[in-house]
Protein backbone atom coordinates (compact mmCIF):
# COMPACT_ATOMS: atom_id res chain seq x y z
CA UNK A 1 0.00 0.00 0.00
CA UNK A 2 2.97 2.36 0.91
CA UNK A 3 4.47 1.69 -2.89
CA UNK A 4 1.44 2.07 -4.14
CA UNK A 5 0.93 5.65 -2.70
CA UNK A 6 4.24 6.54 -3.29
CA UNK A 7 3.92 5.31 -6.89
CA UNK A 8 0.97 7.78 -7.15
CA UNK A 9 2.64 10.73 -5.58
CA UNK A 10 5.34 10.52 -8.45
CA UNK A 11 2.89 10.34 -11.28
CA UNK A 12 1.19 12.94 -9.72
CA UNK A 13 4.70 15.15 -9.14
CA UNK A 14 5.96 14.17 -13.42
CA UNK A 15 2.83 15.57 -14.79
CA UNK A 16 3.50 18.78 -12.75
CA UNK A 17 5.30 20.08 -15.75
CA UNK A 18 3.52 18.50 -18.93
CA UNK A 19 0.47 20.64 -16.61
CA UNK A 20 2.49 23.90 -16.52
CA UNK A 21 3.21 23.94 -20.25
CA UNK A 22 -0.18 23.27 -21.26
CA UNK A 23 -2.08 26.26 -23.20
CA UNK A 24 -4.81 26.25 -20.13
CA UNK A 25 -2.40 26.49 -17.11
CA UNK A 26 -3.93 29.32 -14.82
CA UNK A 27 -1.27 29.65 -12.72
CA UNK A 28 0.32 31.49 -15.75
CA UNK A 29 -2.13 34.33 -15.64
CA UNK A 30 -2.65 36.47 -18.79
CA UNK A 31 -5.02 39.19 -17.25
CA UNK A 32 -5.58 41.14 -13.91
CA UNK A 33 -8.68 38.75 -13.30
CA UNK A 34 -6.93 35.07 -13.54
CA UNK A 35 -3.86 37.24 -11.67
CA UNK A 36 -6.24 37.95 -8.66
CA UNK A 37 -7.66 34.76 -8.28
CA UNK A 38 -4.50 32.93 -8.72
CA UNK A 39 -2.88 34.92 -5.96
CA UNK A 40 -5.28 33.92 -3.55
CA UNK A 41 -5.42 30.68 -4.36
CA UNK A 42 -1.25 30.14 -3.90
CA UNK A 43 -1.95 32.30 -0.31
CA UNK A 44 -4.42 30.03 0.83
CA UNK A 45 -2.60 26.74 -0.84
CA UNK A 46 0.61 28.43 1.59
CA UNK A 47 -1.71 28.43 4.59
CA UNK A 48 -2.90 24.92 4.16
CA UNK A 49 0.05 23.50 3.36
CA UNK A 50 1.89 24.99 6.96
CA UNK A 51 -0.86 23.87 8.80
CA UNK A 52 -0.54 20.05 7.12
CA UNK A 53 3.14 20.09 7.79
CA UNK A 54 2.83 21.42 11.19
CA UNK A 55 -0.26 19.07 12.26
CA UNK A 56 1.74 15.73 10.42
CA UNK A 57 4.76 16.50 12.69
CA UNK A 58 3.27 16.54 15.85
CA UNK A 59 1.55 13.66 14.70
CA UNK A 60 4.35 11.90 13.89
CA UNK A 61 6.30 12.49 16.75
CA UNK A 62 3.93 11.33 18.74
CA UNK A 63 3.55 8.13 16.75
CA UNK A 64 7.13 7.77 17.35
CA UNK A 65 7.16 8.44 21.20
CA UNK A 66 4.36 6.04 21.63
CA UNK A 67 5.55 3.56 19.72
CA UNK A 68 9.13 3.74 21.64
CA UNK A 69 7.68 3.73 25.16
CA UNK A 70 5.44 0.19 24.53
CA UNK A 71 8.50 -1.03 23.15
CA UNK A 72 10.14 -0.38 26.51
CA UNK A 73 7.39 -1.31 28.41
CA UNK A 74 6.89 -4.71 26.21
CA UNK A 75 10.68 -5.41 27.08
CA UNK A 76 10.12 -4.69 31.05
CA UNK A 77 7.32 -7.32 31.26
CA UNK A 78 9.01 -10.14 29.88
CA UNK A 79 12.15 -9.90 32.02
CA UNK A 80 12.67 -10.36 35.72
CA UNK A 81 10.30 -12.81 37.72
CA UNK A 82 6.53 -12.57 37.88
CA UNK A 83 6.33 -10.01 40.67
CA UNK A 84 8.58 -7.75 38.33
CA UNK A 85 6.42 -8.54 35.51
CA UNK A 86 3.27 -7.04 37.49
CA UNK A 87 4.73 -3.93 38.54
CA UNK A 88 6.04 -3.17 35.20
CA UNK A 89 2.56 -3.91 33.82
CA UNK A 90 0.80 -1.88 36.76
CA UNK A 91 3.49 1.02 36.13
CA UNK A 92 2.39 0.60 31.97
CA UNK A 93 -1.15 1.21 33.08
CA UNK A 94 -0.77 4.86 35.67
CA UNK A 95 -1.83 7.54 33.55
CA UNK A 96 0.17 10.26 32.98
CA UNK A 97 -0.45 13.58 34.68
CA UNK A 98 -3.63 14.96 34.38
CA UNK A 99 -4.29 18.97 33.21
CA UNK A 100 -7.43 20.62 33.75
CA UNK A 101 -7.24 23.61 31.83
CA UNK A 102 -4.22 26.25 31.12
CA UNK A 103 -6.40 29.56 29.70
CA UNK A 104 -3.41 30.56 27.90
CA UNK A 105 -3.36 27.60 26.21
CA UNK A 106 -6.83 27.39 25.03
CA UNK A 107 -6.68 31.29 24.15
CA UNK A 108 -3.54 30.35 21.38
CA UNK A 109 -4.88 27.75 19.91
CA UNK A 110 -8.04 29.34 19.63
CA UNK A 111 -6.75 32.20 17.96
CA UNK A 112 -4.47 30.83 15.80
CA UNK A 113 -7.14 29.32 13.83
CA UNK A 114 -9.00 32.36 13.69
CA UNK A 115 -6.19 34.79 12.48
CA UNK A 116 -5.85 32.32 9.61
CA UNK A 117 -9.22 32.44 8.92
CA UNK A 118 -8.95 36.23 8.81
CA UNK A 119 -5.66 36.41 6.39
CA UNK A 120 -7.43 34.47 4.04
CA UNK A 121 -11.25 35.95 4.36
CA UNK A 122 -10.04 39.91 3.52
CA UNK A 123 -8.62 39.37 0.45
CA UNK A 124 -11.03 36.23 -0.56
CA UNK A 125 -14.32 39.31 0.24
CA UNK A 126 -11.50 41.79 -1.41
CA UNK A 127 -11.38 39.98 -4.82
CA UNK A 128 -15.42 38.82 -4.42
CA UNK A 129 -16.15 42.74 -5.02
CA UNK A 130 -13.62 43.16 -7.58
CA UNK A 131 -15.01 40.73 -9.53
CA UNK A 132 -18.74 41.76 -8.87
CA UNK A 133 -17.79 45.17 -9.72
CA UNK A 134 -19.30 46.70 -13.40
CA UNK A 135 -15.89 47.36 -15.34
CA UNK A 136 -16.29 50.37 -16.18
CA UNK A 137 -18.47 52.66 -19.04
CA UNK A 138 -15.07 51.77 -21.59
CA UNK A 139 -15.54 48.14 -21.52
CA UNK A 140 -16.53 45.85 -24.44
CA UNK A 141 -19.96 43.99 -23.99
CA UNK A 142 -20.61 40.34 -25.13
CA UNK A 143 -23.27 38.40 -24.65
CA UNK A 144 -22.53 35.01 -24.09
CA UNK A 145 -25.21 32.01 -25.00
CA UNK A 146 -23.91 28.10 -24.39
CA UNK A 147 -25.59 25.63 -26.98
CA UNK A 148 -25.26 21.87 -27.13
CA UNK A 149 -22.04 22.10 -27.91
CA UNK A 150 -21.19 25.48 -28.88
CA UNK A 151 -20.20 28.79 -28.00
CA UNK A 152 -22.55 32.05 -29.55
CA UNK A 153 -20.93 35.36 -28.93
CA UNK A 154 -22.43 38.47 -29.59
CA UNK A 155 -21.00 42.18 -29.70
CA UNK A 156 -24.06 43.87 -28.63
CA UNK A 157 -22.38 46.97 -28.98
CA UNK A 158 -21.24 46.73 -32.41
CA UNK A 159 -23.56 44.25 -33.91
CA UNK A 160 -21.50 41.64 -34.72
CA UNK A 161 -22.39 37.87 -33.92
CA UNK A 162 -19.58 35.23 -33.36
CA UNK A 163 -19.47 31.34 -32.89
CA UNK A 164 -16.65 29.31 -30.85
CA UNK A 165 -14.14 32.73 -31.07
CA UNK A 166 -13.72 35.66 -29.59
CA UNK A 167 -11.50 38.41 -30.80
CA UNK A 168 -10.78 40.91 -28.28
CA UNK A 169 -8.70 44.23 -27.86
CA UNK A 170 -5.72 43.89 -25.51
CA UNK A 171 -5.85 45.93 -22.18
CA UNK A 172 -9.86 46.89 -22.47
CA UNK A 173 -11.85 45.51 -19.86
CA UNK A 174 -14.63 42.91 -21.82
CA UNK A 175 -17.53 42.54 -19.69
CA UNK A 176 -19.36 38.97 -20.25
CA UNK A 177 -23.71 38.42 -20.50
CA UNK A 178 -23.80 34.95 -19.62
CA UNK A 179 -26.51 32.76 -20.85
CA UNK A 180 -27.90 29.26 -22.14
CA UNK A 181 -30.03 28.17 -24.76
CA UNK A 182 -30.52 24.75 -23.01
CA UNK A 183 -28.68 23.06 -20.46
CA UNK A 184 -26.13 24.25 -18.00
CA UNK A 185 -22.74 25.36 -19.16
CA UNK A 186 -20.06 26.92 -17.75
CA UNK A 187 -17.78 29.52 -19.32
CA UNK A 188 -14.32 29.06 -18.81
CA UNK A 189 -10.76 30.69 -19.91
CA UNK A 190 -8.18 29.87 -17.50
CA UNK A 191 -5.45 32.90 -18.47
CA UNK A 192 -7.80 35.16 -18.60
CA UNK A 193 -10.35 34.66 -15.39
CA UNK A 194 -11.98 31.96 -13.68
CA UNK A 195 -15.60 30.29 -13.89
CA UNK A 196 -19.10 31.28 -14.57
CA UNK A 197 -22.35 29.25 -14.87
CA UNK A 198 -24.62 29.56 -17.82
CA UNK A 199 -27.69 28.63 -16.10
CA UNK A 200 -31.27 27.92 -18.14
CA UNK A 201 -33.65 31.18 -17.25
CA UNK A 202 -30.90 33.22 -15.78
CA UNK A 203 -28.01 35.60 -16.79
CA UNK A 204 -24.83 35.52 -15.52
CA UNK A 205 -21.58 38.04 -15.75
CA UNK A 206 -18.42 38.60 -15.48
CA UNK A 207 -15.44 40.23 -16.95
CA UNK A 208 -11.83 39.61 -18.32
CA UNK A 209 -8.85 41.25 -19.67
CA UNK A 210 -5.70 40.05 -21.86
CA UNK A 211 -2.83 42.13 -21.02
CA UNK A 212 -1.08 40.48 -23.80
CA UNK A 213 -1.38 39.67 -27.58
CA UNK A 214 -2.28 36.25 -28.44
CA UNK A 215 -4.62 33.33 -28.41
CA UNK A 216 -6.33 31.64 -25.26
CA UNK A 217 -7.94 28.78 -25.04
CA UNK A 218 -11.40 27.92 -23.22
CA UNK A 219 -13.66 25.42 -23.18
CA UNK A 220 -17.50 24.31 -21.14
CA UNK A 221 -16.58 22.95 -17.74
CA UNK A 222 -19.67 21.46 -16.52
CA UNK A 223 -20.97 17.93 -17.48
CA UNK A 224 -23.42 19.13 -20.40
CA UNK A 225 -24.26 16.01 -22.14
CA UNK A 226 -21.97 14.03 -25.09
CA UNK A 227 -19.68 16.15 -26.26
CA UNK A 228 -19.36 18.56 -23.59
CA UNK A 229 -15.13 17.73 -23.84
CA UNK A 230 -15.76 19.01 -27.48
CA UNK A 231 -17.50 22.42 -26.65
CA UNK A 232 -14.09 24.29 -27.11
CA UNK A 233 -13.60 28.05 -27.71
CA UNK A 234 -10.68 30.54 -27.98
CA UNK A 235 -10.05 33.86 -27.40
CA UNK A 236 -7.85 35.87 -29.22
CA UNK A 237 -6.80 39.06 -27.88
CA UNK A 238 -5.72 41.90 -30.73
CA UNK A 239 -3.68 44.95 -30.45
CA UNK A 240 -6.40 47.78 -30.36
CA UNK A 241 -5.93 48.48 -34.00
CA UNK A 242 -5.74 45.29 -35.36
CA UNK A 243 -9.85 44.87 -33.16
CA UNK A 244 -10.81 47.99 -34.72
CA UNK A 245 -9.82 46.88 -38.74
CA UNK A 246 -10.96 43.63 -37.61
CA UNK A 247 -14.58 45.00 -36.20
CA UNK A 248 -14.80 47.83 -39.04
CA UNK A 249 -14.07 44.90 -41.69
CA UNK A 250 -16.21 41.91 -40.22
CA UNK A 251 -19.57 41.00 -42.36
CA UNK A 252 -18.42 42.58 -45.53
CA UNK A 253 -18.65 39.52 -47.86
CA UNK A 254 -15.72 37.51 -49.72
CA UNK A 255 -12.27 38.33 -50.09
CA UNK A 256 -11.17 36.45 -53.27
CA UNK A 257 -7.88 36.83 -55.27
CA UNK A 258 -8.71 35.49 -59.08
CA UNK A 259 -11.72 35.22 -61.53
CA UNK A 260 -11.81 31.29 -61.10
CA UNK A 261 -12.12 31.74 -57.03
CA UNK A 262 -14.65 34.09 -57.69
CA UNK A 263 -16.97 31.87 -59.52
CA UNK A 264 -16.11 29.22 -57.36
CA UNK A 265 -17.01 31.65 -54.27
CA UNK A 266 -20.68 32.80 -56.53
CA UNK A 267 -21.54 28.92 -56.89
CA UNK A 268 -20.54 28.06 -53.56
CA UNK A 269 -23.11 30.86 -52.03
CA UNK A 270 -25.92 29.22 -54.32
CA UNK A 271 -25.69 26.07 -52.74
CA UNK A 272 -25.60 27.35 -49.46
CA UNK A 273 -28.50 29.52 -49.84
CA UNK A 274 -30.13 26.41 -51.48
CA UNK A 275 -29.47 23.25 -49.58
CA UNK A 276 -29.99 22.99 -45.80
CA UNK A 277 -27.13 25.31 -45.00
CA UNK A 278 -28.97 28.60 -45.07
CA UNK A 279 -31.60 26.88 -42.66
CA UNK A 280 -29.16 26.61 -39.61
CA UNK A 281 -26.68 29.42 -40.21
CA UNK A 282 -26.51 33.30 -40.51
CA UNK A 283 -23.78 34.95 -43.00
CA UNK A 284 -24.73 38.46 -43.19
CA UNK A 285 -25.37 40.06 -46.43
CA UNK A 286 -26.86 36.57 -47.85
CA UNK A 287 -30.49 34.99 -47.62
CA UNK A 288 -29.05 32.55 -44.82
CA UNK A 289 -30.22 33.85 -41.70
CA UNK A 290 -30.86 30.12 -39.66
CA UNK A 291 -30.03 30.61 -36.25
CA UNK A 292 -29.83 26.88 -34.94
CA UNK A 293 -26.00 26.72 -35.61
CA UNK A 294 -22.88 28.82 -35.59
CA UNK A 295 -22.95 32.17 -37.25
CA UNK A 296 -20.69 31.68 -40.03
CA UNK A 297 -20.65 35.46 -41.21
CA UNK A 298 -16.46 35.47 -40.66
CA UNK A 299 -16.13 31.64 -40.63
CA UNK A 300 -12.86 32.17 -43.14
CA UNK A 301 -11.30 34.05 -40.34
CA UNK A 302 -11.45 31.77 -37.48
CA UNK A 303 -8.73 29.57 -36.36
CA UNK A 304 -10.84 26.15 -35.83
CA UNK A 305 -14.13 24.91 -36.95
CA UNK A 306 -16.84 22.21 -35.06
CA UNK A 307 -16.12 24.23 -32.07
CA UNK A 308 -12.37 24.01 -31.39
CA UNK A 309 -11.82 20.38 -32.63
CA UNK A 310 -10.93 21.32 -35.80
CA UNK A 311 -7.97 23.36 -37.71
CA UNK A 312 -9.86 25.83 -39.89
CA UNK A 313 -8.18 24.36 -43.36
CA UNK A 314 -10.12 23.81 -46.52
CA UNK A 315 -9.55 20.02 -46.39
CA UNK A 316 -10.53 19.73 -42.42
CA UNK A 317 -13.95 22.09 -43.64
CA UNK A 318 -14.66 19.92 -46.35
CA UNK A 319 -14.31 16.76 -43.95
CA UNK A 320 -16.71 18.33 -41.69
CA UNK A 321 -19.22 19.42 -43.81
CA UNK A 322 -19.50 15.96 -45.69
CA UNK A 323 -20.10 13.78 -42.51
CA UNK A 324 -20.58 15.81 -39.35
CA UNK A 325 -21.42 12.58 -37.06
CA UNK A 326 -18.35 10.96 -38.21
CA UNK A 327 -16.44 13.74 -36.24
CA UNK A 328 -18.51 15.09 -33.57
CA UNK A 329 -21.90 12.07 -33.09
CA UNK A 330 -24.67 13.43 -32.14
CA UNK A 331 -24.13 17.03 -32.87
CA UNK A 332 -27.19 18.69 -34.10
CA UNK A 333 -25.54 19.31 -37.80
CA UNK A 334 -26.85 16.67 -40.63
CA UNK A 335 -25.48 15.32 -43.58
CA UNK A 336 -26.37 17.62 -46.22
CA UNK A 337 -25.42 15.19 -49.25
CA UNK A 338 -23.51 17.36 -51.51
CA UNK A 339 -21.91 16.47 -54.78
CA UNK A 340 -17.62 16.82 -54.50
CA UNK A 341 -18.18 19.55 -57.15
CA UNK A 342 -20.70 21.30 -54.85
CA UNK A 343 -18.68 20.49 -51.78
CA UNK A 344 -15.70 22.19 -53.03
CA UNK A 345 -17.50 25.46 -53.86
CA UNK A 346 -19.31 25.49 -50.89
CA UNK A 347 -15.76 25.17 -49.04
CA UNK A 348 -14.54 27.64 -51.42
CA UNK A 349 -17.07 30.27 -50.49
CA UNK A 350 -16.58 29.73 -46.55
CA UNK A 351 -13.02 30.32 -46.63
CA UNK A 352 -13.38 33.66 -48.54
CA UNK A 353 -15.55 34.82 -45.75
CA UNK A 354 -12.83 36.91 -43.81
């Protein structure tokens, strides 16, 4: 049993680093929010790990004391003649000296307990406010809305709908409207801030902030049903001109480079608008307007498709869009049955939307 705990102590200690390298460490903070919170968890990790040590010492030298004295007391008994054998037994059974009650004592070890309480209960109702507080009149508003098994973002400010991505501007605060569409999820980025439920009939919020250029990743953690491992999202945090161009750019149709990509692009949109496509999906500026899947209105921008399990590459979009359930079963999105010729164009006129 001892190797066996030992054996899981060292797993435990060599994934240590495989956990710090990973993209969704949050003890490698990216923003004030997932800075705060991971401060006071390492203070009260500090606090808990003093008291462990200190408790498992006396314990064990008291383990050790005991254990010594029967020893002695074992060795007493079965030397010397019986009369010597009864008063070592009678001495083994006299109680030691009995105490009843030292104030000062009881006062310490009374308010140890409660000064460590205190150290970690200002800054734990310190950061609680912080956190509740409204971000301020400059921050960027999103709602957020969980579906089985997607992300829907929405810039209510700006008018601009997302799925699975968020693009944000570094060092603005981005205030979150947290809701579901049907069971509960939970938003989560580690680098950038903690946890928030999205709860059926109720909104939610928070906020975060990326002090730093770059992509973070996020996904749903709360059980939510199949492929709640697969409901995956990122957030990737621009300079503040690159989120303006980006904002001031997004919905304005294809970006093609040739004649041939363009009526590639043209037939691609005619299917979409024709088949089931258009039925489940918006793209702005097109008759699609379905609003049972992903808004795909920038979908040639994004860096992954089928919510985060996916590259975003024409051959990994063609893949999905010919057999959904062989990648993601059970996801909501059907075999649509297109001809290779129609599935190219299709995937030709998605990637041009950037």
């Amino acid at each position: 049993m001892l190797r066996l705990g030992l054996g899981a102590v060292g797993a435990a200690g060599a994934a240590l680093p495989a956990a710090a390298a990973g993209p969704q460490y949050w003890l490698d903070p990216a923003g004030p929010v997932a800075a705060m919170q991971g401060q006071l968890f390492l203070l009260t990790l500090y606090i808990m790990l003093g008291i462990f040590v200190t408790v498992s010492g006396i314990l064990v030298y008291t383990l050790v004391r005991f254990r010594e004295r029967a020893k002695a007391g074992a060795r007493a008994g079965q030397a010397g003649t019986a009369v010597q054998r009864e008063t070592a037994a009678a001495a083994e059974e006299e109680l030691p000296p009995q105490i009843e009650g030292n104030h000062k004592l009881e006062v310490v070890w009374t308010l140890i307990p409660f000064l460590l309480l205190l150290i970690i209960a200002i800054p734990t109702v310190r950061l609680s406010f912080a956190l509740a507080a409204d971000p301020g009149e400059d921050a960027l508003e999103i709602r957020v809305v969980g579906h089985q098994w997607w992300w829907e973002f929405e810039y209510t400010q700006l008018g601009i709908v997302t799925g699975n991505e968020i693009r944000i501007p570094v060092g603005r605060p981005v205030r979150l409207i947290i809701q579901t569409d049907d069971v509960i999820h939970k938003f989560w980025v580690p680098k950038l801030a903690g946890k928030m439920d999205a709860i059926p009939g109720r909104t939610n919020q928070m906020w975060l902030q990326a002090d730093e250029p770059g992509v973070y990743y996020g996904q749903c953690a709360e059980l939510c049903g199949t492929h709640h491992a697969n409901m995956r999202m990122r957030v990737v945090a621009l300079p503040p001109a690159e989120f303006d161009a980006w904002a001031a750019n997004w919905g304005r149709g294809p970006v093609v480079e040739s004649e041939a990509q363009l009526a590639a692009v043209e037939r691609g949109r005619q299917v979409f608008e024709t088949r089931a496509c258009f039925a489940c999906h918006t793209i702005e500026g097109t008759a699609a307007q379905g609003t049972a899947g992903p808004n795909l209105t920038d979908i040639g921008a994004r860096t992954t498709i089928a919510a985060g399990i996916l590259d975003n590459t024409p051959e990994n979009l063609a893949r999905w869009i010919s057999d959904p359930q062989a990648i993601k079963p059970g996801s909501l999105m059907p075999r649509v049955g297109l001809t290779p010729d129609e599935l190219q164009d299709v995937v030709a006129f998605l990637t041009s939307l950037r």
